[in-house]
Protein backbone atom coordinates (compact mmCIF):
# COMPACT_ATOMS: atom_id res chain seq x y z
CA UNK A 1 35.40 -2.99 17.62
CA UNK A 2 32.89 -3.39 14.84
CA UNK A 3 32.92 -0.96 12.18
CA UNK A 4 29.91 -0.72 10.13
CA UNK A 5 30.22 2.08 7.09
CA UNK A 6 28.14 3.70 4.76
CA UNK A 7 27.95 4.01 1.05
CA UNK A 8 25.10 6.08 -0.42
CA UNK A 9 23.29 4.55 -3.28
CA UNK A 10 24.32 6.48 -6.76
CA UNK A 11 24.86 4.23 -9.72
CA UNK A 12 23.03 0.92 -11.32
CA UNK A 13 25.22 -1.50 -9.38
CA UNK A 14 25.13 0.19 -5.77
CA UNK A 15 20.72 -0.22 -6.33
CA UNK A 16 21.31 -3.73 -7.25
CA UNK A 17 22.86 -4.30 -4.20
CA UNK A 18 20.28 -2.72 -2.48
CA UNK A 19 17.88 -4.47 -3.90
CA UNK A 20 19.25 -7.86 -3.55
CA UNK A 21 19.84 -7.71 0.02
CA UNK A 22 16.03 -8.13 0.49
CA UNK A 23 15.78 -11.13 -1.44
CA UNK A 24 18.78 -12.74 0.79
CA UNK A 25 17.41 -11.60 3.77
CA UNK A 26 13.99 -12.66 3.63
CA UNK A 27 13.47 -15.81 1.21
CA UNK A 28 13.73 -18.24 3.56
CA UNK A 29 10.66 -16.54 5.22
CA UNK A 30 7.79 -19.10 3.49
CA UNK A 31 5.10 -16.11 3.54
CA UNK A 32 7.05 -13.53 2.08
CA UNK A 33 6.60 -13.26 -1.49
CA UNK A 34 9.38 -11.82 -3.57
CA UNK A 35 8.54 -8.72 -5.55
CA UNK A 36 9.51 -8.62 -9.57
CA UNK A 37 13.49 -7.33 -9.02
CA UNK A 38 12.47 -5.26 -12.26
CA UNK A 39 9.95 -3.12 -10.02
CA UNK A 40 11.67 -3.26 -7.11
CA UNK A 41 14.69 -1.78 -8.91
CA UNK A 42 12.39 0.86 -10.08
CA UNK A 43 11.26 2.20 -7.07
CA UNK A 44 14.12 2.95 -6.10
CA UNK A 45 15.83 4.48 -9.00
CA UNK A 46 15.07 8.62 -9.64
CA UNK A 47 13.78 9.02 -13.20
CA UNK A 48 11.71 6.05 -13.29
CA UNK A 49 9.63 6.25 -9.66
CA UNK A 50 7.81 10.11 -9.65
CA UNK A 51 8.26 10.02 -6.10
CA UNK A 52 11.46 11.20 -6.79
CA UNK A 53 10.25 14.32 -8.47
CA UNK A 54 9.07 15.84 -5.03
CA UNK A 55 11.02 14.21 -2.04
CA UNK A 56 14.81 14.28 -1.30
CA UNK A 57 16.00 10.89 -0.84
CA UNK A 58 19.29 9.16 0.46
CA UNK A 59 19.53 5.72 0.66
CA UNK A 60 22.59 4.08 1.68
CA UNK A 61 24.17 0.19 2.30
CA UNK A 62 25.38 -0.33 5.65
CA UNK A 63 29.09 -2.82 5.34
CA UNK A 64 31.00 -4.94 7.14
CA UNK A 65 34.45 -5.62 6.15
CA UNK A 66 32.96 -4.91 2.82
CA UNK A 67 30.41 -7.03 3.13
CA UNK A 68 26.64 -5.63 2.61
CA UNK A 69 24.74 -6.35 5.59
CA UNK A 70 21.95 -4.03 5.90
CA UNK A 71 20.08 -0.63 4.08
CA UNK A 72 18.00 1.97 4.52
CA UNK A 73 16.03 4.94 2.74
CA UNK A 74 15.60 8.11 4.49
CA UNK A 75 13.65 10.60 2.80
CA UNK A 76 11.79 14.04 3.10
CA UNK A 77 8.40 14.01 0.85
CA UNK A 78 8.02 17.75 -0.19
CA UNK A 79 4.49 17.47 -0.53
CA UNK A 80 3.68 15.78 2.85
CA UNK A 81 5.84 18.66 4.25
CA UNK A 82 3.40 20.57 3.14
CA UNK A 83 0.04 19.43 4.31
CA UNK A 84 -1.24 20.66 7.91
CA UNK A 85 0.63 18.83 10.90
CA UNK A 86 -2.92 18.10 12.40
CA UNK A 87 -3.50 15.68 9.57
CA UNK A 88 -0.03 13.69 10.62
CA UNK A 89 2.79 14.92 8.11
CA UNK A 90 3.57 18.53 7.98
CA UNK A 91 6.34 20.68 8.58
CA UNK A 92 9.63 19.40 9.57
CA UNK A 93 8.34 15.45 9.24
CA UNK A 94 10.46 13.43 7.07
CA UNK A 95 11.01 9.60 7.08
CA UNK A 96 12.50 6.11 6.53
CA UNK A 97 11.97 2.88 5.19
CA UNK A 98 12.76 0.13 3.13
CA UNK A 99 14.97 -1.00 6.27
CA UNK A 100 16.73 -4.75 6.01
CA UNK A 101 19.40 -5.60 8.25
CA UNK A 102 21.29 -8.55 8.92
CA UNK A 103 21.23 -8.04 13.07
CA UNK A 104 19.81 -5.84 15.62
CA UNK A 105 23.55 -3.49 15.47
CA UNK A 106 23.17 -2.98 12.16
CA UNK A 107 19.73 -2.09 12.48
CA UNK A 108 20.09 0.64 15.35
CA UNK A 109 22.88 2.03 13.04
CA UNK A 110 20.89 2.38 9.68
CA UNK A 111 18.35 4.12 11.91
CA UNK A 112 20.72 6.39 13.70
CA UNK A 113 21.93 7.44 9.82
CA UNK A 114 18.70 8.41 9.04
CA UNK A 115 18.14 10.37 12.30
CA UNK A 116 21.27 12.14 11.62
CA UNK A 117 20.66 12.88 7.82
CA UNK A 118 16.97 14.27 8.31
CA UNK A 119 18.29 16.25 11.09
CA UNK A 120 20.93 18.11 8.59
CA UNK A 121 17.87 18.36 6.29
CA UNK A 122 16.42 20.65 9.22
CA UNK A 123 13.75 18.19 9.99
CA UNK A 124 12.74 17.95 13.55
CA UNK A 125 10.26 14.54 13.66
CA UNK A 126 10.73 11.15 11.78
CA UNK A 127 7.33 9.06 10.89
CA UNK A 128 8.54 5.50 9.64
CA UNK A 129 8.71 3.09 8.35
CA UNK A 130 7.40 4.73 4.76
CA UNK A 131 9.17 2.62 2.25
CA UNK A 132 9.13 5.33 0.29
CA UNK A 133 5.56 7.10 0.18
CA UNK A 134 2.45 6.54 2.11
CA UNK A 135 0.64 5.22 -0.93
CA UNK A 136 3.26 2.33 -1.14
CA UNK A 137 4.06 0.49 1.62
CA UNK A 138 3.67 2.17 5.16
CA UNK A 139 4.37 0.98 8.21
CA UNK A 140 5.92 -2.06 9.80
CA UNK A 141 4.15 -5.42 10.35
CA UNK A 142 3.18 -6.21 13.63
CA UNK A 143 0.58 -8.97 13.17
CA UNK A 144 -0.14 -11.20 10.45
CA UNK A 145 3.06 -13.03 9.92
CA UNK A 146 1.85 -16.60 9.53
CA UNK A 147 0.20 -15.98 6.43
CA UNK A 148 1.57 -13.81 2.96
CA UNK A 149 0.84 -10.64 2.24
CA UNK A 150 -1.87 -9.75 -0.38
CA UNK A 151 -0.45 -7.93 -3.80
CA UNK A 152 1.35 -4.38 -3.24
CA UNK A 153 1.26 -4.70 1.09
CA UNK A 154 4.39 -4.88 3.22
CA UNK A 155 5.94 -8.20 5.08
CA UNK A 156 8.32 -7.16 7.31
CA UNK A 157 9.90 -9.64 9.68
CA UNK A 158 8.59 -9.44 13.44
CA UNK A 159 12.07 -8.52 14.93
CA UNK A 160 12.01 -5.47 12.59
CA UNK A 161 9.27 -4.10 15.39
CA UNK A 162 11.32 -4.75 18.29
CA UNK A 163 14.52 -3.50 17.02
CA UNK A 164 12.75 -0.07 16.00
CA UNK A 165 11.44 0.03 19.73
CA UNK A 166 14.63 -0.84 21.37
CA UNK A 167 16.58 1.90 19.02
CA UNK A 168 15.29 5.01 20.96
CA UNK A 169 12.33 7.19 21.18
CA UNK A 170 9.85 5.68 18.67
CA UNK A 171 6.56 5.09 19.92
CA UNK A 172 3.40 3.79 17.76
CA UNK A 173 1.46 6.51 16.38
CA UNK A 174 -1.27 4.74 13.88
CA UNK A 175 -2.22 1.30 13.17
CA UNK A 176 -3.33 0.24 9.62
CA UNK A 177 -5.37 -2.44 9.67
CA UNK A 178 -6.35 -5.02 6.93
CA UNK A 179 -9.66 -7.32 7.25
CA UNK A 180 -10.36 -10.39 5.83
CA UNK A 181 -13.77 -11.69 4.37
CA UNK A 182 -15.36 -15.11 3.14
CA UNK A 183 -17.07 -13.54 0.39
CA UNK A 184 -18.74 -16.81 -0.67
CA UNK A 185 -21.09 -15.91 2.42
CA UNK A 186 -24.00 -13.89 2.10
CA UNK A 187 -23.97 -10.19 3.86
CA UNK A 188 -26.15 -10.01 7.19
CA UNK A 189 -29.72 -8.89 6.45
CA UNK A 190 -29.55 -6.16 7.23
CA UNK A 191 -26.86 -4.56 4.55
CA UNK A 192 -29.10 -7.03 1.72
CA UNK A 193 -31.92 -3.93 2.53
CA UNK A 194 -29.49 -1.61 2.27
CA UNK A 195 -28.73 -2.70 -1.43
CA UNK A 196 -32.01 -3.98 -2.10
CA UNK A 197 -32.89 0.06 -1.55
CA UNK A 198 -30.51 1.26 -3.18
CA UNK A 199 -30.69 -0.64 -6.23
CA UNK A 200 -34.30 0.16 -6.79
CA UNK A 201 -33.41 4.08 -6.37
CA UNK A 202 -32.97 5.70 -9.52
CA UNK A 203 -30.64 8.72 -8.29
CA UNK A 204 -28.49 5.51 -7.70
CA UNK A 205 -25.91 4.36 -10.73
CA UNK A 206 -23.36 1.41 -9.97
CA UNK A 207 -21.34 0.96 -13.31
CA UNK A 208 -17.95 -1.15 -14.22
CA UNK A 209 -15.15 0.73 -15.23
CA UNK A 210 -14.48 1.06 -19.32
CA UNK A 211 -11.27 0.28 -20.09
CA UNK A 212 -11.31 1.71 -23.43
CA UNK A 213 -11.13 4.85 -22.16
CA UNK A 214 -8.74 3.84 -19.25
CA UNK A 215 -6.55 7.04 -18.90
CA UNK A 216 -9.91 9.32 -18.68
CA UNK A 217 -11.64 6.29 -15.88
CA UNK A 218 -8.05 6.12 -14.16
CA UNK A 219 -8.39 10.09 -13.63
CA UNK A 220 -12.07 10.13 -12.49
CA UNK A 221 -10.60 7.63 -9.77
CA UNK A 222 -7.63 9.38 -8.71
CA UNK A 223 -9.67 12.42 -9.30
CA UNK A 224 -12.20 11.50 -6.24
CA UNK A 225 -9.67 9.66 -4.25
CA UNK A 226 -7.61 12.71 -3.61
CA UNK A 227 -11.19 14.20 -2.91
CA UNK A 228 -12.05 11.90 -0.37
CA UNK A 229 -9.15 11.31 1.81
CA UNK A 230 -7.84 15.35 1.76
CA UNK A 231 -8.82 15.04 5.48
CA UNK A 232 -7.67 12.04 6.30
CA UNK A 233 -4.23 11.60 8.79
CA UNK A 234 -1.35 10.90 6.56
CA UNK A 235 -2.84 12.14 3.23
CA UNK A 236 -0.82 13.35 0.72
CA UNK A 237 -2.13 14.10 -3.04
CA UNK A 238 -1.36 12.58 -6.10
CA UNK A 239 0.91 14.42 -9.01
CA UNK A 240 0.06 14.46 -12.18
CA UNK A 241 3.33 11.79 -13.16
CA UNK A 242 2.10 9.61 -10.19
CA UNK A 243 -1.49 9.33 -11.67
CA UNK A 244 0.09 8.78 -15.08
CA UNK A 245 2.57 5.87 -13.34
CA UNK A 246 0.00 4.28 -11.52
CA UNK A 247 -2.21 3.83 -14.47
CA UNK A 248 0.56 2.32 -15.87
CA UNK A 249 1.40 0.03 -12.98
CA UNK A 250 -2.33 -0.86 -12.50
CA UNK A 251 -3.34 -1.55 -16.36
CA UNK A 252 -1.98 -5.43 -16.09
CA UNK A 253 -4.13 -6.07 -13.59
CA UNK A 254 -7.33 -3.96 -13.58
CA UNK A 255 -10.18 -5.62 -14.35
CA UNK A 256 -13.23 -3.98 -15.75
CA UNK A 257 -15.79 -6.19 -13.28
CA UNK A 258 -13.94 -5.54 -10.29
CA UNK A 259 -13.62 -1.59 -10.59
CA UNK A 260 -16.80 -0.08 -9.78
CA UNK A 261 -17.90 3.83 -10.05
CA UNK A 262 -20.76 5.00 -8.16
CA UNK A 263 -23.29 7.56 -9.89
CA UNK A 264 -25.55 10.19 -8.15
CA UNK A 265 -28.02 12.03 -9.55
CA UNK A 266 -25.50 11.31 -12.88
CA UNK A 267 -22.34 12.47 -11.15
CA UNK A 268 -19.56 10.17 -10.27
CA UNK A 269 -19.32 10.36 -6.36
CA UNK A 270 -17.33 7.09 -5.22
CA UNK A 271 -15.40 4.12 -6.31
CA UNK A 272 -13.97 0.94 -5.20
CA UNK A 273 -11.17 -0.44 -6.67
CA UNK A 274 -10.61 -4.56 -6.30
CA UNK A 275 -7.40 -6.02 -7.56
CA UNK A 276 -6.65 -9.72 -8.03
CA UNK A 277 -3.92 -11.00 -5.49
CA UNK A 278 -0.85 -11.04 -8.37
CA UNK A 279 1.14 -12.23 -5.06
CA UNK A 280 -0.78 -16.37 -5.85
CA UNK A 281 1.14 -15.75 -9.42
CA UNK A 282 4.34 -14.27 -8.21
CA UNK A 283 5.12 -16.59 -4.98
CA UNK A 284 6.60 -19.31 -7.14
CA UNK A 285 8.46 -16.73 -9.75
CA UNK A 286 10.57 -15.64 -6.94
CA UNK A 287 11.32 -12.25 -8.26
CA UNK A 288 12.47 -12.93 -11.41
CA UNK A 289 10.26 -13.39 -14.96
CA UNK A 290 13.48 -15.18 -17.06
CA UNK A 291 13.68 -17.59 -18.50
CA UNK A 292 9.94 -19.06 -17.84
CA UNK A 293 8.35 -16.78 -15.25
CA UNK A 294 6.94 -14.05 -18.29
CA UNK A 295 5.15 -16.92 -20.08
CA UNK A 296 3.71 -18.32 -16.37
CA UNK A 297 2.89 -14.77 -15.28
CA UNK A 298 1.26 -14.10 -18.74
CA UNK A 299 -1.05 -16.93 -18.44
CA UNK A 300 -2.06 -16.08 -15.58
CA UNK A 301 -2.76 -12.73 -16.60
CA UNK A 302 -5.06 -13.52 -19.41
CA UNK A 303 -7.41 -15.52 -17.51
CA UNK A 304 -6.69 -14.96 -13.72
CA UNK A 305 -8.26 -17.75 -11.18
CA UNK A 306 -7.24 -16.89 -7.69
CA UNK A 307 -8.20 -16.93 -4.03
CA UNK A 308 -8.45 -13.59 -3.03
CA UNK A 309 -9.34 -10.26 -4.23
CA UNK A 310 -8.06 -7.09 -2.49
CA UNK A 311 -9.87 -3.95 -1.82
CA UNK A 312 -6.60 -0.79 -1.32
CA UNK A 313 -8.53 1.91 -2.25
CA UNK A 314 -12.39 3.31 -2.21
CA UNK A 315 -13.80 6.48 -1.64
CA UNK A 316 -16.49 9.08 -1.36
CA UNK A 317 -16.63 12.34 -2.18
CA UNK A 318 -16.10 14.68 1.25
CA UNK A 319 -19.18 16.34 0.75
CA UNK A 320 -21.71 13.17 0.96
CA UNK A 321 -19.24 11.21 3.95
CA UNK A 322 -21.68 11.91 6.93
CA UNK A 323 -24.60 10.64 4.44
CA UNK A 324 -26.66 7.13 4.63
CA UNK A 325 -25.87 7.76 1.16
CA UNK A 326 -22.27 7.06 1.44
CA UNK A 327 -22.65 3.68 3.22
CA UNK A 328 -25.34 2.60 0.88
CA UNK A 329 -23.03 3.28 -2.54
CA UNK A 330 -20.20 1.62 -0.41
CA UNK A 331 -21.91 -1.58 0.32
CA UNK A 332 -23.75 -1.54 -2.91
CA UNK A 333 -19.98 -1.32 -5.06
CA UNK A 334 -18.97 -4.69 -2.42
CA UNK A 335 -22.03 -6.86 -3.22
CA UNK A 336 -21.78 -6.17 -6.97
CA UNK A 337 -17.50 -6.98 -6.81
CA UNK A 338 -18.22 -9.72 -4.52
CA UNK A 339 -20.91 -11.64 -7.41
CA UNK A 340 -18.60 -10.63 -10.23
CA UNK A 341 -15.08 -12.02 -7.85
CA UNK A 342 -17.20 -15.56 -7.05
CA UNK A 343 -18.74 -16.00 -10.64
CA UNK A 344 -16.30 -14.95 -12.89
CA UNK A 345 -12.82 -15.49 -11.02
CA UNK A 346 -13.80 -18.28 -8.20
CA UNK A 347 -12.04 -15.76 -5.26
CA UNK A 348 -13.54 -16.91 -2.26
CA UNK A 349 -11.84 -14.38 -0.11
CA UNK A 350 -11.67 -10.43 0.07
CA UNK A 351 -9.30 -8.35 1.96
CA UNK A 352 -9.67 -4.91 2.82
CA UNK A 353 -7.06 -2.67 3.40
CA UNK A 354 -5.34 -0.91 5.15
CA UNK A 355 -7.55 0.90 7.04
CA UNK A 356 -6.65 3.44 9.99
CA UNK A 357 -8.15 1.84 13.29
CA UNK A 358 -9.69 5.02 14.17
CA UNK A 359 -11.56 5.43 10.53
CA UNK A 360 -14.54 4.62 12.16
CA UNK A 361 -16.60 5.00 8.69
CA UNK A 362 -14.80 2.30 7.38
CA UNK A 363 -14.04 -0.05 10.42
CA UNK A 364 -17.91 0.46 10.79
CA UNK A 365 -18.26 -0.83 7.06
CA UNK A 366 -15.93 -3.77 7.62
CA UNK A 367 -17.61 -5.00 10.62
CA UNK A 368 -20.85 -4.62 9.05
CA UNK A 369 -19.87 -7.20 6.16
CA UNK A 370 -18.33 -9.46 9.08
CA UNK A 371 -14.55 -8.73 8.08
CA UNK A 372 -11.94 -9.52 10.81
CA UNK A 373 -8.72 -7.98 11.32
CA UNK A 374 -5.82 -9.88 9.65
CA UNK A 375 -2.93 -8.12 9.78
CA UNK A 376 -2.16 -4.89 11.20
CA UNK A 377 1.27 -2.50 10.91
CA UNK A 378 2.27 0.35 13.03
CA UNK A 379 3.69 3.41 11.63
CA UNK A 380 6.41 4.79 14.34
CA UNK A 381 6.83 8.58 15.56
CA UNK A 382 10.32 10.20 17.15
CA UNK A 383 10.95 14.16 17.81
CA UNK A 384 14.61 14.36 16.63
């Protein structure tokens, strides 16, 4: 009989190996693109990720004779523990992710070791896949494989999906959606009033981001972000180290043009952040920057010309959401991002996303700007 053990992940070579398996697994897959091993490695690692600082994490390799053949990371976020269960997390909810495995066996038996860990944690319901917080890269990919993903979003492979089902008591609980825009088409008329309006309203400021003072604009973002989604299902609120990492993480690639803060009445209310799709520059580099991928990646970096742009994050401040006024600042932010994407960096296509499908505000806005659903992942629910 088959005999599949596993090792828990504790020193520099046993993350390697966890890494690795990923890049064996899925490179023959021509629309996954192959993050830097350097970050990869670093999510993963305690010390270096501040996820680490408030979840309890075990990851583990599942072997076969010796031979590595899947993984897993199951994981209890202290902080989403702690948010009201009506808003998704809550008490007693922990999680997994970061699954790869070889076959469907190996795959029911990563999961079961989860099950069984979280249960000696004393948790009593598993949301997954998280791989490892929400903000990463939640949920599994259930439509969109025939094309790559868009910088920082998850590509699973489709039998991922049906071996979760088949495991044993998971059913779908959300859907995060992603939309995809020709931006080199003018908005319907109807949102050009809504921005001709605004723009002639002087309560109304639309301004770039300064980079020179990137650590103060990166905490007015972060600041109003954690504002504006405190409701939403899933939410779970940025530390001070995970503000401080993600300004580092983001600096490469932020671009004044394509960050823009929203102004009322001289009080910064919403933002939209736009990132260049780093996934056109790292496809070819297939995870690794030596000996030639640094100078490529640099290049690119300096004067980026890509296809798309990606929208992961905007916000309003809770108190003007059931406004006109938030609409109007959100399609105002697009249109100006969407002149400064064509002109200045030839994109001809915007994503947006993820999205909940039942955020009507912003499904509403997508719609509105004729977006069209792209790709779409499931996040999975189980009483244990």
């Amino acid at each position: 009989m088959r005999k599949i053990e596993f090792t828990p992940v504790a020193s520099k070579r046993d993350r390697r190996e966890f890494v690795d398996l990923s890049y064996r697994l899925n490179g023959s897959d021509p629309n996954w693109v192959a993050p830097l091993r350097m970050e990869a490695i670093e999510l993963v690692t305690p010390g270096k990720n501040p996820f680490f600082e408030h979840a309890t994490v075990h990851q583990v390799i599942a072997r076969d004779g010796g031979r590595v053949v899947g993984r897993i990371s199951a994981h209890i976020d202290h902080l989403a523990v702690a948010q009201p269960p009506e808003q998704g997390m809550g008490p007693g909810t922990g999680n997994w992710g970061l699954l790869e495995a070889e076959d469907e066996d190996v795959a029911h038996a990563l999961i079961r070791h989860a099950e069984d860990w979280l249960r000696d944690q004393g948790m009593t319901r598993v949301l997954a896949p998280l791989s490892m917080s929400v903000w990463e890269e939640p949920g599994q990919l259930v439509r969109g494989h025939d094309h790559p993903p868009t910088v920082m979003m998850g590509h699973q492979p489709a039998r991922y999906a049906q071996w979760i089902e088949s495991s044993g008591g998971y059913s779908p609980t959300k859907r995060l959606l992603t939309y995809e825009i020709d931006i080199t088409n003018d908005f319907p008329p109807l949102i050009q009033r809504i921005v001709a309006a605004g723009e002639k309203n002087t309560r109304i400021r639309i301004r770039k981001v300064d980079k020179s003072r990137f650590d103060e604009e990166a905490r007015l973002i972060l600041e109003i972000l954690n504002d504006a989604w405190s409701d939403n299902w899933g939410f779970v609120p940025f530390t001070e180290a995970e503000i401080a990492y993600a300004g580092k993480k983001f600096r490469p690639i932020v671009f004044e043009d394509l960050i823009m803060i929203a102004e009322y009445d001289g009080e910064p209310v919403a933002f939209m952040m736009t990132l260049p799709d780093l996934n056109e520059a790292l496809a070819p580099l297939k995870g690794r920057l030596f000996p030639f991928g640094w100078a490529k990646l640099l290049l690119w970096l300096r004067k980026p010309r890509m296809r798309t742009m990606r929208v992961p994050l905007m916000g309003v401040r809770k108190r003007l959401q059931a406004s006109r006024t938030a609409s109007q600042l959100a399609f105002m932010m697009i249109e100006t991002i969407r002149h400064e994407a064509i002109r200045r960096y030839g994109a001809t296509r915007g994503e947006f996303g993820w999205i909940l499908e039942d955020n009507q505000g912003m499904v509403a806005i997508a719609d509105a700007i004729n977006g069209h659903e792209n790709r779409a992942y499931v996040i999975y629910e189980k009483a244990l």
